[in-house]
Protein backbone atom coordinates (compact mmCIF):
# COMPACT_ATOMS: atom_id res chain seq x y z
CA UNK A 1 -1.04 40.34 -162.66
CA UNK A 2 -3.38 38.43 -164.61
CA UNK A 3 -5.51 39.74 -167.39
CA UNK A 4 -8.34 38.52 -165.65
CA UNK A 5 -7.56 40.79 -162.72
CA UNK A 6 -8.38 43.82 -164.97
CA UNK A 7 -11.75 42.28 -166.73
CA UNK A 8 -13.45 41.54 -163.06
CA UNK A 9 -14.19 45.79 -162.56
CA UNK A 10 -15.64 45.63 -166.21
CA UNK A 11 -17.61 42.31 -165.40
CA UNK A 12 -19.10 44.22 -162.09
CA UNK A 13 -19.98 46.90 -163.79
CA UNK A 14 -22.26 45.40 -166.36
CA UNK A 15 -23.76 43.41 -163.55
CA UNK A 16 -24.20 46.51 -161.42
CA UNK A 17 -25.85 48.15 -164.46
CA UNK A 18 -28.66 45.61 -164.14
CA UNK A 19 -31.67 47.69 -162.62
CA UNK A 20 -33.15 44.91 -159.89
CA UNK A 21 -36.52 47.41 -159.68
CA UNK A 22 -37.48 47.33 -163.46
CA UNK A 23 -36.98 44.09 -163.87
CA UNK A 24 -39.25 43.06 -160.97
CA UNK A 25 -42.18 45.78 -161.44
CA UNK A 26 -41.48 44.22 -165.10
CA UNK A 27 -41.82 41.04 -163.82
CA UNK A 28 -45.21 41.77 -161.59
CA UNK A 29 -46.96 44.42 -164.24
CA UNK A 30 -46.38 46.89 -161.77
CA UNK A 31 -45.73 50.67 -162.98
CA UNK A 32 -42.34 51.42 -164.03
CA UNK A 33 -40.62 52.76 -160.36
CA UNK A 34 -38.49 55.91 -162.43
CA UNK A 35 -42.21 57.12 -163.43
CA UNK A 36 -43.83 56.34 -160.39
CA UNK A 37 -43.31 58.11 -156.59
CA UNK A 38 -40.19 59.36 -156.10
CA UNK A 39 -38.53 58.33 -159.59
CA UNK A 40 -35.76 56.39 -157.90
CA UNK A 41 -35.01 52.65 -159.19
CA UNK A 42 -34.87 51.44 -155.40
CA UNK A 43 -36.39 48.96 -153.23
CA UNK A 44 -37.71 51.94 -151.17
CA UNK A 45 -39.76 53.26 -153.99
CA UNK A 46 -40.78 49.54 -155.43
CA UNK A 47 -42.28 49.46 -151.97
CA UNK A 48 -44.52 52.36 -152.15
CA UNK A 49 -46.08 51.82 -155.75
CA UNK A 50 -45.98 47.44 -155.75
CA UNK A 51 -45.41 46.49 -151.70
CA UNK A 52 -43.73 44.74 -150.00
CA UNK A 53 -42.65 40.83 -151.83
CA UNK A 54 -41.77 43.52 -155.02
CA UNK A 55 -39.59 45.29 -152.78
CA UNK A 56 -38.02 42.61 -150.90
CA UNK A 57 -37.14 41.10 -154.43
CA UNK A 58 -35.32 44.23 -155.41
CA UNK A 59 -33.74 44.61 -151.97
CA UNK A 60 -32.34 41.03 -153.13
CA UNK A 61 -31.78 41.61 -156.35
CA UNK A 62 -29.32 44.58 -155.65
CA UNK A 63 -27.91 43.26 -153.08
CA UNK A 64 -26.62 40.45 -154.90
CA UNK A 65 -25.28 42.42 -157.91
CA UNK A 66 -22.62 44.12 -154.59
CA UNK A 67 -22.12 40.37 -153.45
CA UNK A 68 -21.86 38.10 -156.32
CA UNK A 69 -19.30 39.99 -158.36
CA UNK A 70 -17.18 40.67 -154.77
CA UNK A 71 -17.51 37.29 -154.02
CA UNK A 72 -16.25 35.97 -157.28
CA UNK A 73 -13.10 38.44 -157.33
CA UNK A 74 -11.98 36.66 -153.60
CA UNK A 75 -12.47 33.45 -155.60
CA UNK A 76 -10.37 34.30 -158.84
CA UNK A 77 -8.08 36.89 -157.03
CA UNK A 78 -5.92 37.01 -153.81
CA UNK A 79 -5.33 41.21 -154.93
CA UNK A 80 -7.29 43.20 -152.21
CA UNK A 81 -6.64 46.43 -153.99
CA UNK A 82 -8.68 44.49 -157.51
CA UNK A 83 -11.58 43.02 -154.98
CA UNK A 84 -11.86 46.92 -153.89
CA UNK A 85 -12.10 47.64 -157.34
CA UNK A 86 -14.36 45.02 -158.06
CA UNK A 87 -16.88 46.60 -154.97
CA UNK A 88 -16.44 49.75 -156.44
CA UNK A 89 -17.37 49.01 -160.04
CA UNK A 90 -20.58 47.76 -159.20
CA UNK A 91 -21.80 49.88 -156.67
CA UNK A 92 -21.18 52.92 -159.82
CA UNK A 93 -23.03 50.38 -162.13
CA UNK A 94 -26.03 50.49 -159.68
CA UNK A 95 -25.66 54.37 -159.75
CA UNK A 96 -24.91 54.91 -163.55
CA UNK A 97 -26.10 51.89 -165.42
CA UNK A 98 -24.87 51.65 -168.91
CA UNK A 99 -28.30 49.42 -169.97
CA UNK A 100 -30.36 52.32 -168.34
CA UNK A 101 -29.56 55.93 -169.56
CA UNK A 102 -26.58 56.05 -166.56
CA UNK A 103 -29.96 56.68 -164.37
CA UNK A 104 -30.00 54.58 -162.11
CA UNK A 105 -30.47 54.08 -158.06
CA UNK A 106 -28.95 55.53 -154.71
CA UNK A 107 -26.57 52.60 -154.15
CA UNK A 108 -27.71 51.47 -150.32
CA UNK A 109 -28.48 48.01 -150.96
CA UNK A 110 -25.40 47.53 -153.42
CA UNK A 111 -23.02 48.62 -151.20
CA UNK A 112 -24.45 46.35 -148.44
CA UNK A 113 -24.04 44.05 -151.14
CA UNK A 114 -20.61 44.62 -151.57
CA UNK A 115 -19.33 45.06 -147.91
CA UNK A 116 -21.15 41.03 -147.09
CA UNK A 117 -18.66 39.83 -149.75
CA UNK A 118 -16.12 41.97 -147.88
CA UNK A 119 -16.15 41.15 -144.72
CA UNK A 120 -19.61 39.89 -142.68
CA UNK A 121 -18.62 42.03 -139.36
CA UNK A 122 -18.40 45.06 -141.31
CA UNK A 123 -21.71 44.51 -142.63
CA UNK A 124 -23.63 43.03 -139.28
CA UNK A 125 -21.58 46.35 -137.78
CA UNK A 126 -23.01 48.42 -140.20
CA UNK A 127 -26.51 46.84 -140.41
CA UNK A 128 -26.44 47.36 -136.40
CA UNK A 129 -26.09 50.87 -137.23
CA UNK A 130 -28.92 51.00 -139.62
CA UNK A 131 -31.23 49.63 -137.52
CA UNK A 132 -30.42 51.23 -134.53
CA UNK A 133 -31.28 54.76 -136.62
CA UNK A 134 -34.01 53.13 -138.07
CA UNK A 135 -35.27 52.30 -134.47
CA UNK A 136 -35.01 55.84 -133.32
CA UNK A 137 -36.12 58.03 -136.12
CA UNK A 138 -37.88 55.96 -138.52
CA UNK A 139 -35.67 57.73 -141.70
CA UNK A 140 -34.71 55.30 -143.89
CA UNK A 141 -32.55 57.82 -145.63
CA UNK A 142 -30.88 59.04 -142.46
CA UNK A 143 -30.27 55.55 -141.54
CA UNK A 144 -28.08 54.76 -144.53
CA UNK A 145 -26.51 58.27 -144.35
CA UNK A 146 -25.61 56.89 -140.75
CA UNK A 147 -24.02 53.75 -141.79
CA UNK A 148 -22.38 55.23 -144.49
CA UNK A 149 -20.62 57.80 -142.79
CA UNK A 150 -19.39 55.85 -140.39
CA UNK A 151 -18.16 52.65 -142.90
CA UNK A 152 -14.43 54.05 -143.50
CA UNK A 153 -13.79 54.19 -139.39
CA UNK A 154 -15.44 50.53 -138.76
CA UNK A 155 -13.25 48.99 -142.34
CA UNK A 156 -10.29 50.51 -140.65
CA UNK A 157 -11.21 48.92 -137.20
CA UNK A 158 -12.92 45.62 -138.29
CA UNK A 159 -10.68 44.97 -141.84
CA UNK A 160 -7.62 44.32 -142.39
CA UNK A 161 -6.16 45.65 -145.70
CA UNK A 162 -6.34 49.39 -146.20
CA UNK A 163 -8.01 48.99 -149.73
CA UNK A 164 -11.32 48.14 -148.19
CA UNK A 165 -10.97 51.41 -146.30
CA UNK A 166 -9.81 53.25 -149.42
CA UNK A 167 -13.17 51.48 -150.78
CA UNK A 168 -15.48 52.68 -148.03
CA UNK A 169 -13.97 56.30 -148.40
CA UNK A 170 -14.94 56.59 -151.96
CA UNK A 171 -18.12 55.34 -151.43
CA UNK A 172 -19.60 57.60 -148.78
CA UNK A 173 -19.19 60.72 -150.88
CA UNK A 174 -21.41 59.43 -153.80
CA UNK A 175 -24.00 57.68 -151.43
CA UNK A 176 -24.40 61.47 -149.86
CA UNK A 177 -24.49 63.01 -153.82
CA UNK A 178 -27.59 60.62 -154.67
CA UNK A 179 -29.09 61.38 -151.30
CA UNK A 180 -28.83 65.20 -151.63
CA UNK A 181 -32.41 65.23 -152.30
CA UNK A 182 -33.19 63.11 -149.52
CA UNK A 183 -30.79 65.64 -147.21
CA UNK A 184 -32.65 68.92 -148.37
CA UNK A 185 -36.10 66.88 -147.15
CA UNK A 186 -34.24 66.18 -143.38
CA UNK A 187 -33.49 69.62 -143.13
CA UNK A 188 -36.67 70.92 -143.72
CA UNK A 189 -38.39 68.18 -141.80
CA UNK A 190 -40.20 66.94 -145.16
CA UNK A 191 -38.48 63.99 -145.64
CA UNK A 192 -41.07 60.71 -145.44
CA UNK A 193 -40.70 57.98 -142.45
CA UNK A 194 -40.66 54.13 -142.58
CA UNK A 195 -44.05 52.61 -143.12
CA UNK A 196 -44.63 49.23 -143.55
CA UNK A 197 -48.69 49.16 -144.71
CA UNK A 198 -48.96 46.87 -147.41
């Protein structure tokens, strides 16, 4: 296997470690997002305390740290079990950034990130799922809880090699961790709804 094989999960990881929401509020003299609201380094936070353009540039922004690195590892490697890897590596940068105390975001965006580079019907499949929650109960939370939970059945239906399964089964247990908060909120019927105001 080629050495470069084994530097790609390091190379995601750094990438993943980039935090997308401090560098925009940065960016736009907004307030730092892990002071402000609810703490978290997400797009759904950056929304609350900067609107909407700040949020849709850290939606981008950590979406493409999933992607790019993904991407790249189909381009350099034909190993399905290393482009896993690869998926994996950033996703965990987005949730414990080296460059950012290991604090860092939920992961939602990243892994949508990383299941694009992975396969597009998986992600429409799982977007559709998203949406259709978001439709019906305005949780944005709930809504990725949704997709997640149901993103090991659809990579077994819709993908072919078993390591993108594999991939979606170790994600769905730390998306659920970093949403514990979020979970305690549902139960108790605290949890905040989608609102698009600003």
């Amino acid at each position: 296997m080629p050495i470069v094989d084994y530097t790609l999960p390091f190379l995601a990881y750094c990438l993943g470690s980039i935090s997308s929401s401090v560098l925009v509020c940065r960016l736009m003299n907004l307030p730092d997002p892990r002071m402000q609201g609810s703490g978290n380094p997400g797009a759904s936070n950056v929304l609350r305390i900067g609107g909407k353009k700040a949020a849709l540039l850290t939606l981008a922004g950590d979406m493409l740290k999933g992607l790019a690195p993904v991407i790249l590892a189909v381009i350099i490697s034909d190993n399905p079990t290393i482009i896993a890897l690869v998926g994996l590596a950033a996703f965990l940068g987005h949730l414990y950034p080296v460059f950012f105390g290991f604090s860092g975001g939920k992961g939602v965006a990243t892994a949508a990130g990383v299941y694009v580079g992975i396969s597009p019907l998986l992600s429409l499949a799982l977007l559709g799922i998203w949406l259709l929650t978001a439709v019906l109960t305005r949780y944005s939370s709930l809504s990725a809880l949704m997709a997640a939970a149901l993103s090991p059945v659809l990579a077994y239906l819709l993908v072919a090699d078993p390591a993108y399964t594999v991939l979606c089964v170790a994600i769905v247990p730390l998306l659920f961790w970093r949403h514990r908060e979020n979970i305690s909120r549902l139960l108790d019927g605290t949890e905040s709804r989608i609102v698009l105001n600003k």
